[in-house]
PDB file of N, CA and C in Angstrom:
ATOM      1  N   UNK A   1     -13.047   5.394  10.933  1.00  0.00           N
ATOM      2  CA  UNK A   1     -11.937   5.733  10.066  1.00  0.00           C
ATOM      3  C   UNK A   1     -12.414   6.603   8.922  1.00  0.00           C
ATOM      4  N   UNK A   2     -11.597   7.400   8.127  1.00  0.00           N
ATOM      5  CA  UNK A   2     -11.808   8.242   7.508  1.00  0.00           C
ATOM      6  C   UNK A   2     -11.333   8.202   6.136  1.00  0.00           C
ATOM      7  N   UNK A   3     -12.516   8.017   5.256  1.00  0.00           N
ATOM      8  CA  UNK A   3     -12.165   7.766   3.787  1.00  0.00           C
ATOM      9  C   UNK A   3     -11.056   7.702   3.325  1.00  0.00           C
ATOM     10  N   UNK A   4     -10.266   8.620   3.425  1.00  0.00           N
ATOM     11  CA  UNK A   4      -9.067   8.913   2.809  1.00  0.00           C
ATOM     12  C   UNK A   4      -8.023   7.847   3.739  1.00  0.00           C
ATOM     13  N   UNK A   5      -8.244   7.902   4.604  1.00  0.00           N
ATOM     14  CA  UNK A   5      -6.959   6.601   5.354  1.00  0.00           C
ATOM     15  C   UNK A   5      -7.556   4.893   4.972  1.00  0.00           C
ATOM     16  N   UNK A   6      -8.534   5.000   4.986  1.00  0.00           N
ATOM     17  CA  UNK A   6      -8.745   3.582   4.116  1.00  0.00           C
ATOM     18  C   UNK A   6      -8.586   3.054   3.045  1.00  0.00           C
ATOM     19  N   UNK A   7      -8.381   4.115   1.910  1.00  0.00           N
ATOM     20  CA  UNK A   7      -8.179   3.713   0.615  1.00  0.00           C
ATOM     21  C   UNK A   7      -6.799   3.468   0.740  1.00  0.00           C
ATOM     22  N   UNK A   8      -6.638   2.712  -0.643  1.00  0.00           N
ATOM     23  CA  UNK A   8      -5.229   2.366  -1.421  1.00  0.00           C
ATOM     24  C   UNK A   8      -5.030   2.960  -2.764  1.00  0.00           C
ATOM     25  N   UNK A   9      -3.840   2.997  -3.082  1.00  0.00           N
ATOM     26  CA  UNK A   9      -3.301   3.348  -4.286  1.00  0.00           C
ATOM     27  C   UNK A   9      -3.648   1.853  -4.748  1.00  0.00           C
ATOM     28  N   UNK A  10      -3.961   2.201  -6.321  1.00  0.00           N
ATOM     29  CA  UNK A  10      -4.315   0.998  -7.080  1.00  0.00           C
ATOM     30  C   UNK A  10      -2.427   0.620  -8.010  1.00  0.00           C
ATOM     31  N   UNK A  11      -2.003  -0.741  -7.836  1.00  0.00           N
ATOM     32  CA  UNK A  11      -0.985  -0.690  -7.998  1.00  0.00           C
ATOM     33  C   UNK A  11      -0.800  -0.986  -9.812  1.00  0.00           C
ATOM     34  N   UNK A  12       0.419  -0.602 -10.960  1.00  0.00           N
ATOM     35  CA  UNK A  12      -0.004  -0.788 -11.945  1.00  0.00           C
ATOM     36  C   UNK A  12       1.159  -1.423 -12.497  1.00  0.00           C
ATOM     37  N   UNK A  13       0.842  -2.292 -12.928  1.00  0.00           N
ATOM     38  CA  UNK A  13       1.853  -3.163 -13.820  1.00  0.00           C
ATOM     39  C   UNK A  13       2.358  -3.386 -15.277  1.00  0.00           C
ATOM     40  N   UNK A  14       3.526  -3.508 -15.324  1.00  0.00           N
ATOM     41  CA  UNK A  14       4.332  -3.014 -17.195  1.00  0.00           C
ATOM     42  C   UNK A  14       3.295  -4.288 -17.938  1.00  0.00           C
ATOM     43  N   UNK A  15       3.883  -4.063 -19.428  1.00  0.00           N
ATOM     44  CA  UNK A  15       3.315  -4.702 -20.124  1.00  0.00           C
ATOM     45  C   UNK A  15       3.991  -6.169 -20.122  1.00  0.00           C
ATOM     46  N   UNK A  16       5.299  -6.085 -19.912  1.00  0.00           N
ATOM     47  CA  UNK A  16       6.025  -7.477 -19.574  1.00  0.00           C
ATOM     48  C   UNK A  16       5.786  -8.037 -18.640  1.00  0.00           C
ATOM     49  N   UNK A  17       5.449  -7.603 -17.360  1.00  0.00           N
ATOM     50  CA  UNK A  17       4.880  -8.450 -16.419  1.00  0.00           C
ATOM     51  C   UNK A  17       3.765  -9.238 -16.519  1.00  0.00           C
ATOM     52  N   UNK A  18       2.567  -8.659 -17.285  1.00  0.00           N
ATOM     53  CA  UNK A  18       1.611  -8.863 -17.579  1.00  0.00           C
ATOM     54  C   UNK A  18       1.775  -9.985 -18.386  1.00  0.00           C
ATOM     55  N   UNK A  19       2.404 -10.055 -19.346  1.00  0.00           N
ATOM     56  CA  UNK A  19       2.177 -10.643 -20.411  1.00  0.00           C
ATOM     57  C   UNK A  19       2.915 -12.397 -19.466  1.00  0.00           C
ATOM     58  N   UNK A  20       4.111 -11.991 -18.927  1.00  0.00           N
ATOM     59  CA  UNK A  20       4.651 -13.213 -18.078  1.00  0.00           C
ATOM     60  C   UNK A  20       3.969 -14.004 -17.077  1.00  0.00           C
ATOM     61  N   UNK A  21       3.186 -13.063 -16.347  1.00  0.00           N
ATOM     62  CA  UNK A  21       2.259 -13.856 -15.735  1.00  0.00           C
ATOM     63  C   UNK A  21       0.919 -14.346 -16.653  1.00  0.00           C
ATOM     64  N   UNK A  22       0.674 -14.014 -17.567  1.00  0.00           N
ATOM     65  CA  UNK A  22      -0.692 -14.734 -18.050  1.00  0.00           C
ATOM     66  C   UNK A  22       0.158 -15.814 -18.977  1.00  0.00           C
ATOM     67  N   UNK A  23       1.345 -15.934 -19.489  1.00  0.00           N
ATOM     68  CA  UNK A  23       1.907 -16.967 -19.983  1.00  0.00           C
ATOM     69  C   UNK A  23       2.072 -18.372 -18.973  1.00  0.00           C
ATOM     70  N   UNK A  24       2.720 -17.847 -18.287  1.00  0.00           N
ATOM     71  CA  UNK A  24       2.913 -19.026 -17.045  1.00  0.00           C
ATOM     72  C   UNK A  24       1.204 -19.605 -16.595  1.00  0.00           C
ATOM     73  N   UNK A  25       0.397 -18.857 -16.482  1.00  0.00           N
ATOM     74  CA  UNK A  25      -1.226 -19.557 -16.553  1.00  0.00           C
ATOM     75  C   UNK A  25      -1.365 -20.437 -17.179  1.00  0.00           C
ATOM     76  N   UNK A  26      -1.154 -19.758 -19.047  1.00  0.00           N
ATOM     77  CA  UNK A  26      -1.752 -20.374 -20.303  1.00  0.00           C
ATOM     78  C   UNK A  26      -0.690 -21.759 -20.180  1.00  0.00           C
ATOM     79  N   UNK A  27       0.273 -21.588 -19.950  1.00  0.00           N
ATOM     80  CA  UNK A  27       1.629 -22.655 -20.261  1.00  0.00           C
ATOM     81  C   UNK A  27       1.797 -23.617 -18.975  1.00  0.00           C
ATOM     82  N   UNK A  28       1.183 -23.575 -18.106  1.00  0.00           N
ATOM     83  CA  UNK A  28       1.258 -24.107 -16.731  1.00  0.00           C
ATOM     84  C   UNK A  28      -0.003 -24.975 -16.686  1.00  0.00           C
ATOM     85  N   UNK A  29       0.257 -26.297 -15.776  1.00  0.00           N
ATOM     86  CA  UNK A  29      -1.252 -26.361 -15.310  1.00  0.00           C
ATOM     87  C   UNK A  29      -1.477 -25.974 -13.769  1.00  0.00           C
ATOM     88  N   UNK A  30      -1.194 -25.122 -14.035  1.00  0.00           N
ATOM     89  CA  UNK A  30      -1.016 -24.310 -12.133  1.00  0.00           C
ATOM     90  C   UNK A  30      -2.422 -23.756 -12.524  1.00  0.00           C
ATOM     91  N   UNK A  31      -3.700 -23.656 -10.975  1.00  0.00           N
ATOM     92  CA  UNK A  31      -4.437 -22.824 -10.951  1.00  0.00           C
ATOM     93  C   UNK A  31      -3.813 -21.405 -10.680  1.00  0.00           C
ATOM     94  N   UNK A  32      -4.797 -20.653 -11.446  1.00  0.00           N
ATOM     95  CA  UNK A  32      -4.944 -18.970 -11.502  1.00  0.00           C
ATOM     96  C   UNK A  32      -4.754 -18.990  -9.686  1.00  0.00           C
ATOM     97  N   UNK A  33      -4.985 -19.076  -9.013  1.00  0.00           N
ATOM     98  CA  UNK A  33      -5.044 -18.784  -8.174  1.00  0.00           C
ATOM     99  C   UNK A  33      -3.678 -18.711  -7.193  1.00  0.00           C
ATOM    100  N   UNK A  34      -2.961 -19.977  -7.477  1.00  0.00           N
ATOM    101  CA  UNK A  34      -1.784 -20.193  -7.492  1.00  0.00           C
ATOM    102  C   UNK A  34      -0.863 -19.333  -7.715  1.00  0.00           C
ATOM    103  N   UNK A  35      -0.344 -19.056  -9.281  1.00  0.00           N
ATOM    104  CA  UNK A  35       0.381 -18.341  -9.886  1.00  0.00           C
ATOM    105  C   UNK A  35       0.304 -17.047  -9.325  1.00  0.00           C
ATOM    106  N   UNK A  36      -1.070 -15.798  -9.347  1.00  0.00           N
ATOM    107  CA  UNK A  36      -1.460 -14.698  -8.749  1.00  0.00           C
ATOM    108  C   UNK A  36      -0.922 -14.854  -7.428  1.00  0.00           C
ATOM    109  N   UNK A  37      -0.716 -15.866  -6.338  1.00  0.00           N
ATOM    110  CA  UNK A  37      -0.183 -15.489  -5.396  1.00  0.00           C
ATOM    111  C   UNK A  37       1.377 -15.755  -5.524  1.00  0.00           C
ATOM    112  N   UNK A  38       1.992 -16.330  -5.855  1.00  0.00           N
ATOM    113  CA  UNK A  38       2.663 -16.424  -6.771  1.00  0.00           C
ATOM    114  C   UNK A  38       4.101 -14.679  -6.805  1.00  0.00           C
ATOM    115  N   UNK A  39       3.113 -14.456  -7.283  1.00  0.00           N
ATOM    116  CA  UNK A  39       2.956 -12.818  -8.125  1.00  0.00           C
ATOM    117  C   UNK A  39       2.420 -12.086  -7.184  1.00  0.00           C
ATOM    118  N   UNK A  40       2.038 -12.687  -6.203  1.00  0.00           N
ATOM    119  CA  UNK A  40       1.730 -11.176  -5.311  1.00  0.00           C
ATOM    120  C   UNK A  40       0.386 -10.425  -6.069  1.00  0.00           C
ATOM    121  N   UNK A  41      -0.096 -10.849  -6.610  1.00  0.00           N
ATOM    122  CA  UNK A  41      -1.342 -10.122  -7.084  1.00  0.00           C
ATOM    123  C   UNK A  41      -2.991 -10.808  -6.488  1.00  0.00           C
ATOM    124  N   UNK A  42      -4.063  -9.859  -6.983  1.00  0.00           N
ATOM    125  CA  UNK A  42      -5.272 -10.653  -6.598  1.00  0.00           C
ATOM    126  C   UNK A  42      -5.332 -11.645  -7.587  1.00  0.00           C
ATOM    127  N   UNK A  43      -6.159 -12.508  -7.364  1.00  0.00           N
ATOM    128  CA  UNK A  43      -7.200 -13.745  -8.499  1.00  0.00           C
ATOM    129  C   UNK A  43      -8.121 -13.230  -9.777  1.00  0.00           C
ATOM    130  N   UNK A  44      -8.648 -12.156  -8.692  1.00  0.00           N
ATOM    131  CA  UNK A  44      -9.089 -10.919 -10.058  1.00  0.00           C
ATOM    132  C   UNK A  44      -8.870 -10.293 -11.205  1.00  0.00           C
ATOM    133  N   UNK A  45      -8.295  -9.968 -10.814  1.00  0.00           N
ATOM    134  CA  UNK A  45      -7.093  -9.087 -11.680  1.00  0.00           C
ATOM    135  C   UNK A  45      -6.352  -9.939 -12.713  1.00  0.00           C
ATOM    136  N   UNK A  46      -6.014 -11.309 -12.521  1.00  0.00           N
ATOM    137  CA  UNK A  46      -5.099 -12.202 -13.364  1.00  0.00           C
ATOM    138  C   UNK A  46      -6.052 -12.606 -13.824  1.00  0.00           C
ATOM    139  N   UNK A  47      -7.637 -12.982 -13.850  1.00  0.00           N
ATOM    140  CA  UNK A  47      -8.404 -13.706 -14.247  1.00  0.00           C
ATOM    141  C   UNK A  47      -8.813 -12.641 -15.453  1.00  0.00           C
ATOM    142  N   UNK A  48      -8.869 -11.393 -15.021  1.00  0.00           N
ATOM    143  CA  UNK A  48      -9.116 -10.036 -16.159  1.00  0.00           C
ATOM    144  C   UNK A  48      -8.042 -10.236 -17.232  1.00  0.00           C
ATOM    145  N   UNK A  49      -6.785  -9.996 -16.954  1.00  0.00           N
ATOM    146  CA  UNK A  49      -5.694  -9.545 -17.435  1.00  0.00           C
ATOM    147  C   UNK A  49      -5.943 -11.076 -18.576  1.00  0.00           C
ATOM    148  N   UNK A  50      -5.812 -12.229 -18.316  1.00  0.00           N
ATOM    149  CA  UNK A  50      -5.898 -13.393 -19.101  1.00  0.00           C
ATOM    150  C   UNK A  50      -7.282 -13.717 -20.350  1.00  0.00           C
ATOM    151  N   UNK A  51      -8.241 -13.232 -19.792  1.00  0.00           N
ATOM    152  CA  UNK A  51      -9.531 -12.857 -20.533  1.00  0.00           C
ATOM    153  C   UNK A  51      -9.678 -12.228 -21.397  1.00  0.00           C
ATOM    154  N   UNK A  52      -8.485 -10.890 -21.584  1.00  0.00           N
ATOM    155  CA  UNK A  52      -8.237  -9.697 -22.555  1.00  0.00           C
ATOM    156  C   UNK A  52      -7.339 -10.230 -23.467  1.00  0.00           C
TER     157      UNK A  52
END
């Protein structure tokens, strides 16, 4: 396969989303892991986004 057909667009999210999903973390006792799927997102990414 060929570089360019393997990659992805990196997807980017508002500031309200952001902020809603790392609330529901902080305010939940749901694991990160949970919620991010949840949200349709990676574990990564919410674990970043919450850290900042």
């Amino acid at each position: 396969m060929s570089q360019s057909s393997m990659s992805r667009s990196r997807r980017s999210f508002s500031p309200e989303f952001k902020d809603e999903l790392c609330r529901e973390v902080i305010d939940s006792s749901k694991p990160i892991s949970e919620v991010a799927k949840a949200y349709n997102v990676g574990d990564d990414g919410t674990v970043t986004l919450i850290e900042t």
